[in-house]
Protein backbone atom coordinates (compact mmCIF):
# COMPACT_ATOMS: atom_id res chain seq x y z
CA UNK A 1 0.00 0.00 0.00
CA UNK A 2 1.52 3.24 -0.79
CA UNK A 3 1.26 5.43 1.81
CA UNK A 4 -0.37 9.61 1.53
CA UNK A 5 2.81 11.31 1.89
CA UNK A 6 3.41 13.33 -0.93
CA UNK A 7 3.73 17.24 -0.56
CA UNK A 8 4.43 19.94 -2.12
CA UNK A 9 8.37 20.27 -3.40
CA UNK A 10 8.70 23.73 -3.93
CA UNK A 11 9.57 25.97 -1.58
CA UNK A 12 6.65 28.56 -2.22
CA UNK A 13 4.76 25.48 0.24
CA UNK A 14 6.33 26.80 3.13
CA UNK A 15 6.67 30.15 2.28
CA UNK A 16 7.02 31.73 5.24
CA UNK A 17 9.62 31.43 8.34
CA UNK A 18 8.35 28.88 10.73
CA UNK A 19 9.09 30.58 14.08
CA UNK A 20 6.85 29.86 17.26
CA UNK A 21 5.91 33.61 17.45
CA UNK A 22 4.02 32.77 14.33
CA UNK A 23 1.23 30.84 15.76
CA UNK A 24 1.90 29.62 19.26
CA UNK A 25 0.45 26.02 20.43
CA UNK A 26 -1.56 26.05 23.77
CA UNK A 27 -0.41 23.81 26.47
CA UNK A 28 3.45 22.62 26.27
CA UNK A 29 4.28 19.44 26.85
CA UNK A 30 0.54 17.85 26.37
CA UNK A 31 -0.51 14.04 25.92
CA UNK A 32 -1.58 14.84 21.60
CA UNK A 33 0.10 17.82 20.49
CA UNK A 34 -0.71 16.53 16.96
CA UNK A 35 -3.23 18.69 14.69
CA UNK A 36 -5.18 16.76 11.66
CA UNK A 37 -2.94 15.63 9.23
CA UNK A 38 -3.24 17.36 6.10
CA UNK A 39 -4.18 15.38 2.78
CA UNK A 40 -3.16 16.92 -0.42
CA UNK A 41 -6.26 16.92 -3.38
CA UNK A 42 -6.24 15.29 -6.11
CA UNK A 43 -5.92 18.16 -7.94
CA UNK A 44 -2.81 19.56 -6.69
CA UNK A 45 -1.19 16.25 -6.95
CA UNK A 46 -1.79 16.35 -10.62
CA UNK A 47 -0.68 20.00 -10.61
CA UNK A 48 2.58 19.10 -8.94
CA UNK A 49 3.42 16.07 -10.92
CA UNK A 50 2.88 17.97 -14.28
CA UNK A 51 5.10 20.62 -12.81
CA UNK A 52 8.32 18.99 -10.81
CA UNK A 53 7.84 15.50 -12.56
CA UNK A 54 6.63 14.79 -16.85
CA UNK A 55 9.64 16.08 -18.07
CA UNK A 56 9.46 19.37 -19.97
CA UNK A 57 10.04 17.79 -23.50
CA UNK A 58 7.14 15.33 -22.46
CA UNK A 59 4.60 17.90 -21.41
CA UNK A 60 1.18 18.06 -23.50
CA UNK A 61 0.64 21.39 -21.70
CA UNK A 62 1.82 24.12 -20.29
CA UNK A 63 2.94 24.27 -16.80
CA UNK A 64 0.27 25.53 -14.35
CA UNK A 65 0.89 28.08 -12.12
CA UNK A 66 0.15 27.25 -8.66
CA UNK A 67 -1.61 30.82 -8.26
CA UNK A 68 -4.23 29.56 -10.14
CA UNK A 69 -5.70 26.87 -8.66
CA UNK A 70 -7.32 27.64 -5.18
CA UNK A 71 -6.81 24.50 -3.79
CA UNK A 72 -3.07 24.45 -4.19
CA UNK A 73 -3.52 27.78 -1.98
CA UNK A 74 -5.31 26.33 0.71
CA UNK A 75 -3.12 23.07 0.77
CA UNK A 76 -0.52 25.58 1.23
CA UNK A 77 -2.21 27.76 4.12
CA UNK A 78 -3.28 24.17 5.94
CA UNK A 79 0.63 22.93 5.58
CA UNK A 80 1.41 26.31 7.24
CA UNK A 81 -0.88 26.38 9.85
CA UNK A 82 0.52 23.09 11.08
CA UNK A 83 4.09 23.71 10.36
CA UNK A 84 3.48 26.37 12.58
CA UNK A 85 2.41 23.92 15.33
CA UNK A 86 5.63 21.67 15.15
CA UNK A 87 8.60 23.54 13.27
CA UNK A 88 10.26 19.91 12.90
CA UNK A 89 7.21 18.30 11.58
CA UNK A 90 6.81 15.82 14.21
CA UNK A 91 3.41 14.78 13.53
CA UNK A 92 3.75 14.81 10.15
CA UNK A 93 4.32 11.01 9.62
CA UNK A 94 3.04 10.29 13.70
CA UNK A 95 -0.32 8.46 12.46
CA UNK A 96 1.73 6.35 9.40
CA UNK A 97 3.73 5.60 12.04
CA UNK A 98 1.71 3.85 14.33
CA UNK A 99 -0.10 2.05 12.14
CA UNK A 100 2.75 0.36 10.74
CA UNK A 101 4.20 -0.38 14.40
CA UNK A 102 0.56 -1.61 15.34
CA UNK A 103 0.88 -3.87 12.16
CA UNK A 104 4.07 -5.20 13.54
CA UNK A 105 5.83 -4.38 9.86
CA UNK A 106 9.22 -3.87 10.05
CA UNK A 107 10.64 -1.58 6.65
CA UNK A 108 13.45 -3.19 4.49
CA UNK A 109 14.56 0.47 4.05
CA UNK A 110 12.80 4.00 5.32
CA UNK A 111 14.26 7.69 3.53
CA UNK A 112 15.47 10.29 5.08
CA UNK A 113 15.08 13.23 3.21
CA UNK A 114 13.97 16.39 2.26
CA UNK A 115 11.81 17.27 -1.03
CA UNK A 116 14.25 15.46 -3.13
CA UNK A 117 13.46 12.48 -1.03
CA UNK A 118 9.42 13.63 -0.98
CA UNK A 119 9.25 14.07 -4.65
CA UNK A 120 10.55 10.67 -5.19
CA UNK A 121 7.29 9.41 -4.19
CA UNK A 122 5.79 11.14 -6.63
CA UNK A 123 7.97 10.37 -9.51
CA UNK A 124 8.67 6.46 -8.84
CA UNK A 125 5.27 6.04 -6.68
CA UNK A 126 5.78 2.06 -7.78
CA UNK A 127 8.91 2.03 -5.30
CA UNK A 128 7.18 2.95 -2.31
CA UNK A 129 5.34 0.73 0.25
CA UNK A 130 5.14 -0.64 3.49
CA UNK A 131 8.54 -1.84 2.87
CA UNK A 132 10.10 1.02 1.48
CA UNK A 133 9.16 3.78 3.46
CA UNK A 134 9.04 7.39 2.18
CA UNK A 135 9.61 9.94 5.32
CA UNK A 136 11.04 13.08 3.02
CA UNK A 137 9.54 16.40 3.91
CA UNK A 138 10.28 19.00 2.02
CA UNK A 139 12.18 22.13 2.59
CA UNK A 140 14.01 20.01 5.41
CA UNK A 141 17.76 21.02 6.83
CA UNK A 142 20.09 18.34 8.44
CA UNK A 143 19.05 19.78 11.93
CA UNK A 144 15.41 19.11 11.18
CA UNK A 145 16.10 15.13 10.19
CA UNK A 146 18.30 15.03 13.38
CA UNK A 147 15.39 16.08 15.47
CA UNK A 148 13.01 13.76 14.38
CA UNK A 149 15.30 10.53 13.25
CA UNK A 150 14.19 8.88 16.42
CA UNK A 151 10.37 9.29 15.44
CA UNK A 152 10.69 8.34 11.73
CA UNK A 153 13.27 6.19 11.37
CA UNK A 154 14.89 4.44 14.96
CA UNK A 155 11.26 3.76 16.42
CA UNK A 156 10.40 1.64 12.89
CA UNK A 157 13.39 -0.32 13.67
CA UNK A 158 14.37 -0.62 9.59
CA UNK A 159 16.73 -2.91 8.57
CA UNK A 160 18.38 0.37 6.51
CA UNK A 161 18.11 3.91 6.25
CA UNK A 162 18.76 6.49 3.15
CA UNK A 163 19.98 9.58 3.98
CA UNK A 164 19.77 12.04 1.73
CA UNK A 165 20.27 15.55 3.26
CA UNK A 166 22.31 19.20 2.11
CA UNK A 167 20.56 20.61 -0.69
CA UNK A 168 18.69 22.74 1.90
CA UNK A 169 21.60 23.18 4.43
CA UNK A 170 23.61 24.41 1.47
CA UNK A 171 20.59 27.14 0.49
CA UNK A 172 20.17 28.18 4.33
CA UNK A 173 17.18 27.49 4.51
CA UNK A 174 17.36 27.30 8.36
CA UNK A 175 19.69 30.47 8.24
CA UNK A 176 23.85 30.37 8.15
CA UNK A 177 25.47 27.64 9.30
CA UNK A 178 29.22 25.73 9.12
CA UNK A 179 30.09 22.87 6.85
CA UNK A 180 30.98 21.02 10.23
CA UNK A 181 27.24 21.86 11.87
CA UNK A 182 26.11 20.07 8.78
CA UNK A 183 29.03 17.60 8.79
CA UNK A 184 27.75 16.94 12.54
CA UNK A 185 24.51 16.38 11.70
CA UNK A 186 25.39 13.35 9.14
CA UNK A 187 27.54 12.14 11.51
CA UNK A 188 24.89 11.98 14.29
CA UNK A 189 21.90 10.73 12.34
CA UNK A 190 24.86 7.79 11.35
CA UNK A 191 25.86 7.23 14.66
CA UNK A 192 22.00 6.31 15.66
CA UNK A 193 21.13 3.90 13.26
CA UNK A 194 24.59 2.11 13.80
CA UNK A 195 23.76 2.22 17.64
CA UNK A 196 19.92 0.32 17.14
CA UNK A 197 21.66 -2.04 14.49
CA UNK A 198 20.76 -0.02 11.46
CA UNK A 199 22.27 -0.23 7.98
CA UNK A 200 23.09 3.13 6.37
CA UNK A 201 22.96 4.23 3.01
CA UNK A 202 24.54 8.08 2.24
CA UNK A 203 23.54 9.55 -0.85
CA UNK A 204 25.68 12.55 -2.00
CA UNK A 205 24.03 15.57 -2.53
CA UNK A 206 22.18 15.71 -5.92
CA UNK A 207 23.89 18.33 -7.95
CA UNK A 208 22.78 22.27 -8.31
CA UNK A 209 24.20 25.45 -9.97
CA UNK A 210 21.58 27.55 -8.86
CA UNK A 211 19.20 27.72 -6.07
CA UNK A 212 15.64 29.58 -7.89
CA UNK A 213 14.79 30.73 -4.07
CA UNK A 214 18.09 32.12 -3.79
CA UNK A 215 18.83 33.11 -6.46
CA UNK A 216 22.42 34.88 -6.20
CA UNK A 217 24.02 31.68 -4.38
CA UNK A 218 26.44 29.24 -6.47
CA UNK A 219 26.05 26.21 -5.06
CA UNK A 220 27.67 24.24 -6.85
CA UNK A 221 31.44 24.42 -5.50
CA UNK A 222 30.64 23.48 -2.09
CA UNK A 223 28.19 20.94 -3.03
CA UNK A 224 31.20 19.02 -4.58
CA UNK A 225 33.45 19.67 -0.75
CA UNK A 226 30.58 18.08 1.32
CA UNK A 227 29.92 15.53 -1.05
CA UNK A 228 33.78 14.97 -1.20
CA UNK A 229 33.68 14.70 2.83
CA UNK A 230 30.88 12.29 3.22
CA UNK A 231 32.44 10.36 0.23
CA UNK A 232 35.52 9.59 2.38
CA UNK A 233 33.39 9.53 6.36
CA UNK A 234 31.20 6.80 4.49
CA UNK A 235 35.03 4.92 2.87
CA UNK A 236 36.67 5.12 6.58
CA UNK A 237 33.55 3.64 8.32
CA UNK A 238 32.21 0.98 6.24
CA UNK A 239 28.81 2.85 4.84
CA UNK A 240 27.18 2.39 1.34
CA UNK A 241 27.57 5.32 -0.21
CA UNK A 242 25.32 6.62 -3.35
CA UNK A 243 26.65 9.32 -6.30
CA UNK A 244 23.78 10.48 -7.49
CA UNK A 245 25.52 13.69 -7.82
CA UNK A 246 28.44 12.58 -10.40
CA UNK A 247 25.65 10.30 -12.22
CA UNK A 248 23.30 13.23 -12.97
CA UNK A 249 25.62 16.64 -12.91
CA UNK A 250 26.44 18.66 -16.09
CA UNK A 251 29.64 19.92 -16.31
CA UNK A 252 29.39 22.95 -13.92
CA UNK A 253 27.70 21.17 -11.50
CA UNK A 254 24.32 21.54 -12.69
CA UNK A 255 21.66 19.26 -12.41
CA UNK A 256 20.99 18.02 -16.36
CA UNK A 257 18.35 20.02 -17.95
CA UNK A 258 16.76 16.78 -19.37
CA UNK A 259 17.08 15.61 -15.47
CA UNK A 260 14.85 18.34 -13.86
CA UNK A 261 12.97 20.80 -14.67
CA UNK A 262 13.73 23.51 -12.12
CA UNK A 263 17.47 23.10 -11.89
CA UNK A 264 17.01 21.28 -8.39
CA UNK A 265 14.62 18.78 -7.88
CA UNK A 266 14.80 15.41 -10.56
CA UNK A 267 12.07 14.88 -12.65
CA UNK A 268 10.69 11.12 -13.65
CA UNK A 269 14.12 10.86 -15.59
CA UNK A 270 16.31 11.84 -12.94
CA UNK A 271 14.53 9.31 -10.20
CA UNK A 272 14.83 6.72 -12.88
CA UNK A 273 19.06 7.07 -12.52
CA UNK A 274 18.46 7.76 -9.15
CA UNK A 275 16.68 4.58 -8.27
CA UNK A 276 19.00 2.10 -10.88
CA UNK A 277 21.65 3.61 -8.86
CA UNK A 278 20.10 2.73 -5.41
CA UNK A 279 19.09 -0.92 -6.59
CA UNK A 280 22.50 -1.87 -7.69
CA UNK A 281 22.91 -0.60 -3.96
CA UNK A 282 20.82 -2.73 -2.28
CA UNK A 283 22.28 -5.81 -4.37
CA UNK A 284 25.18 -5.36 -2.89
CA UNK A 285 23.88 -5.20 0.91
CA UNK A 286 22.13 -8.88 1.03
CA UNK A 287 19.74 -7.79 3.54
């Protein structure tokens, strides 16, 4: 069964900064802090998918624009409202979750991610299931996954986990921060699967020139240094490690136009390299 956890990938879905000034929860520490999940129509996942996912050269129309179709807005507005509620997005997978504990499944392999990891649901929906378990939210930082790894990915007990963090971290999307903090943050989320017997799978930072919500940063450059670092971490402690940058980068560090059609995020084509190159993977890992 493939589970309702698509979103919205661009960043115009969380628009605004998430601060607890914006919209302050009653109550503290309370017993359900957890408001309605929020499902996305129909509509909007059609909208998205023709957007972030046919690739352009496949299109029989136009891209919409999201301004145009009010329930994209209000999807957006409910996402807000709750993001307000829990910054880290705690309850966003709570209720998937427990129903796969209460089902007593135990994932092959859950993703840690952020909207490259979200959208990959969308693109290669086929991959997804009880058994390979999509917990990407989008617009996510390293400190974000950190905060919640415990909730989405130690408490499901997997017998691997795909990290796939930095595109964000490298943007600031969570403001300034060092290439150890993020370097820290890897390190961590590694350290706690090892600990609870989990496998881990790094996946270098897919490749970008430009960031369209920042629009005068060149990414590119330091993309290459952390991917270079987690490259060698993953060599000196015995982790599968994933190039998805190398196999889908133009030669300035781009991600290939025929790859995505906003310059970050993969389209259908990209997630089809990105998921040949996580199978051959998994071939290798026997479990």
């Amino acid at each position: 069964m493939i589970r309702n956890r698509a979103s919205a990938l661009i960043l115009l879905l969380l628009s605004h900064s998430v601060t607890a000034q914006d919209n302050p929860a009653p109550g503290g520490i309370v017993d359900e802090p957890c408001p309605p999940p929020v499902i996305m129509p129909d509509s909007v996942r059609d909208q998205l998918v023709n957007m972030m996912i046919v690739p352009r050269a496949e299109r029989q129309a136009p891209a919409r624009d999201p301004g145009d179709n009010p329930a994209f807005g209000q999807y957006i507005a409910d996402l807000n409202a709750n993001a307000d509620k829990d910054w880290p997005r705690l309850c966003r997978f709570r209720a998937a979750n427990d129903d796969l504990m209460a089902r007593d499944i135990t994932p092959r392999i859950v993703f840690m991610g952020d909207s490259i990891t979200e959208n990959w649901l969308l693109g290669d929906p086929d991959l997804f299931n009880d058994n390979f378990v999509n917990s990407g939210i989008s617009a996510q930082t390293t400190p974000h996954m950190l905060l919640r790894f415990r909730n989405d990915v130690i408490d499901l007990n997997p017998q691997i986990v795909h990290i796939l963090a930095g595109t964000n971290d490298v943007a600031g999307n969570t403001g300034p921060s060092r290439p150890q903090d993020f370097k820290n943050n890897i390190m961590s989320m590694v350290e706690l699967a090892r600990a609870h017997g989990i496998d881990v799978i790094l996946g270098s930072i897919p490749p970008a020139a430009r960031f369209y919500w920042s629009p005068d940063m060149r990414p590119a450059q330091r993309i290459r240094e952390l991917n270079a670092w987690m490259q060698q971490y993953a060599q000196d402690f015995g982790i599968a490690y994933i190039d998805y940058f190398s196999a889908m980068a133009g030669p300035d560090g781009e991600l290939r136009e025929e790859l995505g059609n906003d310059g970050v995020h993969p389209n259908r084509d990209g997630y089809v390299i990105m998921r040949q190159l996580l199978e051959t993977q998994l071939a290798t890992m026997g479990n």
